[in-house]
C-alpha atoms as a PDB file:
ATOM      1  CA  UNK A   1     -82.999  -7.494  35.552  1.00  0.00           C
ATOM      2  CA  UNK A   2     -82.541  -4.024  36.400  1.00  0.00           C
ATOM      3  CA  UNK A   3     -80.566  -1.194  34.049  1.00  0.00           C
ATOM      4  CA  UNK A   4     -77.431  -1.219  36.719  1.00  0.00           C
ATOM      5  CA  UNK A   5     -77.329  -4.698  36.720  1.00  0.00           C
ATOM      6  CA  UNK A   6     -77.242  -5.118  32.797  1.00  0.00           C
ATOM      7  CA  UNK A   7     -74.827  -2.169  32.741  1.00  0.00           C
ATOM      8  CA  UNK A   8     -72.962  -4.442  35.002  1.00  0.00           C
ATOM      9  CA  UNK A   9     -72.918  -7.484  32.534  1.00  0.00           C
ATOM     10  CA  UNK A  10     -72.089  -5.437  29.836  1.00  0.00           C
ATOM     11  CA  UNK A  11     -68.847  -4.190  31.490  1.00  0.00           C
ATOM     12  CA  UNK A  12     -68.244  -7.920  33.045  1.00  0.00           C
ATOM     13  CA  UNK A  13     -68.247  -8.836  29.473  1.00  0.00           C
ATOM     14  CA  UNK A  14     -66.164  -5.933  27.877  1.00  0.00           C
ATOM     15  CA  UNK A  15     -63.730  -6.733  30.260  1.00  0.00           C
ATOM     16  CA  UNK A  16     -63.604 -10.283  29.729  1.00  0.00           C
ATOM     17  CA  UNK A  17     -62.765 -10.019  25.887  1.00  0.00           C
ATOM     18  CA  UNK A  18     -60.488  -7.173  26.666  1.00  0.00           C
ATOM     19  CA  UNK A  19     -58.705 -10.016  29.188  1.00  0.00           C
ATOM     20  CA  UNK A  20     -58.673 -12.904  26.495  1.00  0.00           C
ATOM     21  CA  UNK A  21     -57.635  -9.640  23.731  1.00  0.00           C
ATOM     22  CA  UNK A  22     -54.806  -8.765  25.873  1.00  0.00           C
ATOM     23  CA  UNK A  23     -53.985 -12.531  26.156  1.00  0.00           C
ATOM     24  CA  UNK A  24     -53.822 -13.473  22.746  1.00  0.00           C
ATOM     25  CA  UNK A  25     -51.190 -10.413  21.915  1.00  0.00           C
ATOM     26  CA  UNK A  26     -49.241 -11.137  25.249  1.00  0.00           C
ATOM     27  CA  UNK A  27     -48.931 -14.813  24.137  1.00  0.00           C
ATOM     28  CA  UNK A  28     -48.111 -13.747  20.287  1.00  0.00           C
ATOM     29  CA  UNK A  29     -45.509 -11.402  22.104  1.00  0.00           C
ATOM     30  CA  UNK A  30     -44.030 -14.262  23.789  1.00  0.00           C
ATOM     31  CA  UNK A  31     -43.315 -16.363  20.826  1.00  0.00           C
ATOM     32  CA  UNK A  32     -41.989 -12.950  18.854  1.00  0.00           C
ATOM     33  CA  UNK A  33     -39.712 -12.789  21.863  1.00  0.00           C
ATOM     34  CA  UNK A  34     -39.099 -16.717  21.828  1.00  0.00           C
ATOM     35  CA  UNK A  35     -38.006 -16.326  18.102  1.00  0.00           C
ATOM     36  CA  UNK A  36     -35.934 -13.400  19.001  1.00  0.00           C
ATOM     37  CA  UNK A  37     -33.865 -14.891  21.690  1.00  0.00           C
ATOM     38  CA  UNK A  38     -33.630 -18.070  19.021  1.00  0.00           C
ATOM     39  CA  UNK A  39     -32.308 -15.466  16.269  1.00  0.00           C
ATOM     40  CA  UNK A  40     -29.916 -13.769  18.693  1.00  0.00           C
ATOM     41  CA  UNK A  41     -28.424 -16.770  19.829  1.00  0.00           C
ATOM     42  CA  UNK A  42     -27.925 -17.883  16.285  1.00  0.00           C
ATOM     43  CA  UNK A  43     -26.551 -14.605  15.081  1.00  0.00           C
ATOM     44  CA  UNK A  44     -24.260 -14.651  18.651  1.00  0.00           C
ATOM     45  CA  UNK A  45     -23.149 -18.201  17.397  1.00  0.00           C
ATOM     46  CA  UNK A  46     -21.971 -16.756  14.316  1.00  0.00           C
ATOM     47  CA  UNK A  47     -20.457 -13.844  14.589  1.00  0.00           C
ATOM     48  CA  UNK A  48     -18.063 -14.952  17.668  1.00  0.00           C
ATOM     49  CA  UNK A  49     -16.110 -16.962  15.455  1.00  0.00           C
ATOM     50  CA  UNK A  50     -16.233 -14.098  12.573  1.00  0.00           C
ATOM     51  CA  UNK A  51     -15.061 -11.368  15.068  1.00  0.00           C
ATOM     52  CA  UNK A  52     -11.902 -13.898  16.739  1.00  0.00           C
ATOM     53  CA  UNK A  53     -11.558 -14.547  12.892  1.00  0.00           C
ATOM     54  CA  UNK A  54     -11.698 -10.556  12.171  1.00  0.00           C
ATOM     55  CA  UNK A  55      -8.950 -10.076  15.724  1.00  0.00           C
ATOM     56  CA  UNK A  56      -6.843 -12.609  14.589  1.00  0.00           C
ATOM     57  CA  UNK A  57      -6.504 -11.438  10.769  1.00  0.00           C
ATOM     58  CA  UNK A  58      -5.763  -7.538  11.962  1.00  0.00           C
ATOM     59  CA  UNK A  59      -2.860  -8.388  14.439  1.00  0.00           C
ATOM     60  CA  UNK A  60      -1.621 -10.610  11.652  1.00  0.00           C
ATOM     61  CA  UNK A  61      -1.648  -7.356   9.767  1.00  0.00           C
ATOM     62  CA  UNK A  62      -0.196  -5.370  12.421  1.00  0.00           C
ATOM     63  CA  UNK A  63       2.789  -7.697  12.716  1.00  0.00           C
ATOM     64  CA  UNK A  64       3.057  -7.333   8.837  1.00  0.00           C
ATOM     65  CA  UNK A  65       2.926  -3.750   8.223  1.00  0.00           C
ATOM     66  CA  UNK A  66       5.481  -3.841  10.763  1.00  0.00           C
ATOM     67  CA  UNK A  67       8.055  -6.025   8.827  1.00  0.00           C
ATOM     68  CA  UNK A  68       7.051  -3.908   5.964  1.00  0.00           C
ATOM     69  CA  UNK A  69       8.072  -0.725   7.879  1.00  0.00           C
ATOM     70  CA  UNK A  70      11.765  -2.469   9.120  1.00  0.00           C
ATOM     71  CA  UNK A  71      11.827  -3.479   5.320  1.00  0.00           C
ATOM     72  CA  UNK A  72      11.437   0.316   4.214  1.00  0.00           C
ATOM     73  CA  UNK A  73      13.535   1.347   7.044  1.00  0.00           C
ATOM     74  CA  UNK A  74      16.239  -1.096   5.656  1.00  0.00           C
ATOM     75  CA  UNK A  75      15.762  -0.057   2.457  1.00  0.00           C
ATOM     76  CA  UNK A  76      15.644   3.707   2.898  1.00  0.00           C
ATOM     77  CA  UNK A  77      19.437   3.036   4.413  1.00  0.00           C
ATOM     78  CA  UNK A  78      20.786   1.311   1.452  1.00  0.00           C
ATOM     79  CA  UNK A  79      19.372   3.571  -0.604  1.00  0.00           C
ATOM     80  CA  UNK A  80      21.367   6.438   1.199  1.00  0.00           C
ATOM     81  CA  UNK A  81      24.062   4.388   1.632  1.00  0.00           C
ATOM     82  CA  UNK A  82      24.385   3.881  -2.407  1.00  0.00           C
ATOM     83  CA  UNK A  83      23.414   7.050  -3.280  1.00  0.00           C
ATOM     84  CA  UNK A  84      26.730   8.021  -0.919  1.00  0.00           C
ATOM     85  CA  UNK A  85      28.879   6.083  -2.187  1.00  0.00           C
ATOM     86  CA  UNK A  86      27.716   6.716  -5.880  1.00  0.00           C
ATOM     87  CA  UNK A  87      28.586  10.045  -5.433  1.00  0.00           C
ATOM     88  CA  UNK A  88      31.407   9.499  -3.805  1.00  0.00           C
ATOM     89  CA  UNK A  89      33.086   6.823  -6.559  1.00  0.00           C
ATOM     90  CA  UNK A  90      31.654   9.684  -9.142  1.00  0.00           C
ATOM     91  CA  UNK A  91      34.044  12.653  -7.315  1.00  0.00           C
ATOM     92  CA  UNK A  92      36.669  10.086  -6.973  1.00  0.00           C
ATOM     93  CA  UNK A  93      36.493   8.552 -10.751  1.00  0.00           C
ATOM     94  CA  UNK A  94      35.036  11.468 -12.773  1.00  0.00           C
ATOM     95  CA  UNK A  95      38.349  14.124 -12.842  1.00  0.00           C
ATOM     96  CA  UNK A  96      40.960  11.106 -13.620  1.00  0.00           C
ATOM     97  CA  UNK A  97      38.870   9.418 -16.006  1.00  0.00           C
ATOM     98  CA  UNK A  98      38.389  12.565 -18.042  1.00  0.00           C
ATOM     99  CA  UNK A  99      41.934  13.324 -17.420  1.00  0.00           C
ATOM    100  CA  UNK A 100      43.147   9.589 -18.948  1.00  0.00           C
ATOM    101  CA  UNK A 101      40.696   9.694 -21.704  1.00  0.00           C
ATOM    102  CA  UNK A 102      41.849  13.014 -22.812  1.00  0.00           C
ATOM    103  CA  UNK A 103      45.218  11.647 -22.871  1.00  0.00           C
ATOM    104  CA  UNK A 104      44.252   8.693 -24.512  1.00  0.00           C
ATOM    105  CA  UNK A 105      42.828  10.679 -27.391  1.00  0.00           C
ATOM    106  CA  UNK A 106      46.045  12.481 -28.136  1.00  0.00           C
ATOM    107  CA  UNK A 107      47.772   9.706 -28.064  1.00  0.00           C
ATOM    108  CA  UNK A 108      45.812   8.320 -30.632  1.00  0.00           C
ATOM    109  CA  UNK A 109      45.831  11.490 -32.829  1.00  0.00           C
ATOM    110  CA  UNK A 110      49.789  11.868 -31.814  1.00  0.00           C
ATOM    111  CA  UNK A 111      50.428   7.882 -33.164  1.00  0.00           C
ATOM    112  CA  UNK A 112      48.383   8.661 -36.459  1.00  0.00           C
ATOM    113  CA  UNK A 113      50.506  11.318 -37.646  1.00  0.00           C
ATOM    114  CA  UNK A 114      53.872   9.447 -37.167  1.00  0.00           C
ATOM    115  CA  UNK A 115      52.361   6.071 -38.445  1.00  0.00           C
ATOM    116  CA  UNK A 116      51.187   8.702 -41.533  1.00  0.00           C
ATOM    117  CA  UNK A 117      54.560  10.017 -41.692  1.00  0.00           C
ATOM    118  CA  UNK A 118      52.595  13.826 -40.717  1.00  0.00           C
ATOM    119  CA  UNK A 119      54.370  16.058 -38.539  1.00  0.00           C
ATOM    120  CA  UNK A 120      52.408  18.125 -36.193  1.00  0.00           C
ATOM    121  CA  UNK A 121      50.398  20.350 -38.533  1.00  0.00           C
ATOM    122  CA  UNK A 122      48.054  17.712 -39.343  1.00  0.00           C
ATOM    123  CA  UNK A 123      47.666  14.560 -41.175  1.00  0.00           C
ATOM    124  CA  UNK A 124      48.954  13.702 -44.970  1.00  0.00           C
ATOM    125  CA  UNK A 125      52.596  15.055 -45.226  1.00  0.00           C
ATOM    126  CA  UNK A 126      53.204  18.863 -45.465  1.00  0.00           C
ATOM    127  CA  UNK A 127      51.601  21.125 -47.500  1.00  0.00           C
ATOM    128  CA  UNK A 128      53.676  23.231 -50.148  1.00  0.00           C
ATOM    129  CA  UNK A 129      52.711  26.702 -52.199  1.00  0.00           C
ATOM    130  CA  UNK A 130      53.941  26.355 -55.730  1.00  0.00           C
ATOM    131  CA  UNK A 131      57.478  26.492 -55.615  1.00  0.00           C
ATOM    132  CA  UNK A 132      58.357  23.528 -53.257  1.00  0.00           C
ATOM    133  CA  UNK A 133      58.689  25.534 -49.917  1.00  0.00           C
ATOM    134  CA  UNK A 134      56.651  25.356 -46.943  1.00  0.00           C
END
């Protein structure tokens, strides 16, 4: 055998463990990509059902928030509505009330004084100075 044609057999034989090398990690890729596709298609089968899940609980939560808004809405009216009409029944009571109970007090005080036999100075009978007078 001559140097070119051992030269020859030496690259014959690189490349045939280069070949097998390459075939080994393209059939180790081929099961990474096998389990891949596997885990995908679990992780698809999962999460579908999660995300309708996820869909269905946030336009349930949409339709809430917007009863909650009409609620407020609602709400906010009566309150104005009541806070109206508070202040309307407090213009409309507050002057007469005031004005009966003020009566009502000297009414009182004015029945005391005759049921006490007082006149209108005040209270126990009439007050005197030594000799009898007023």
């Amino acid at each position: 055998m001559s140097v070119g044609e051992i030269a020859v057999l030496v690259a014959s034989i690189a490349c045939v463990v280069a070949v097998v090398g390459l075939l080994i990690a393209v059939g180790r890729l081929h099961r990474e990509v096998h389990s891949l596709v596997v885990l995908s298609d679990e992780l698809r089968r999962q999460t579908v059902p999660l995300v309708a899940d996820a869909h269905r609980v946030v336009d349930q939560a949409a339709t809430e928030m917007e009863r909650v808004g009409a609620v407020l809405d609602s709400t906010e009216s009566v309150h104005a509505t009541v806070d109206s009409a508070s202040r309307l029944a407090y213009r409309a009571f507050a002057n007469p009330v005031v004005k009966v109970l003020a009566v009502r007090a000297g009414a009182a005080t004015g029945l005391r004084r005759l049921a006490s036999g007082g006149g209108p100075t005040g209270g126990h009978g009439a007050s005197t100075n030594g000799n009898g007078h007023r």
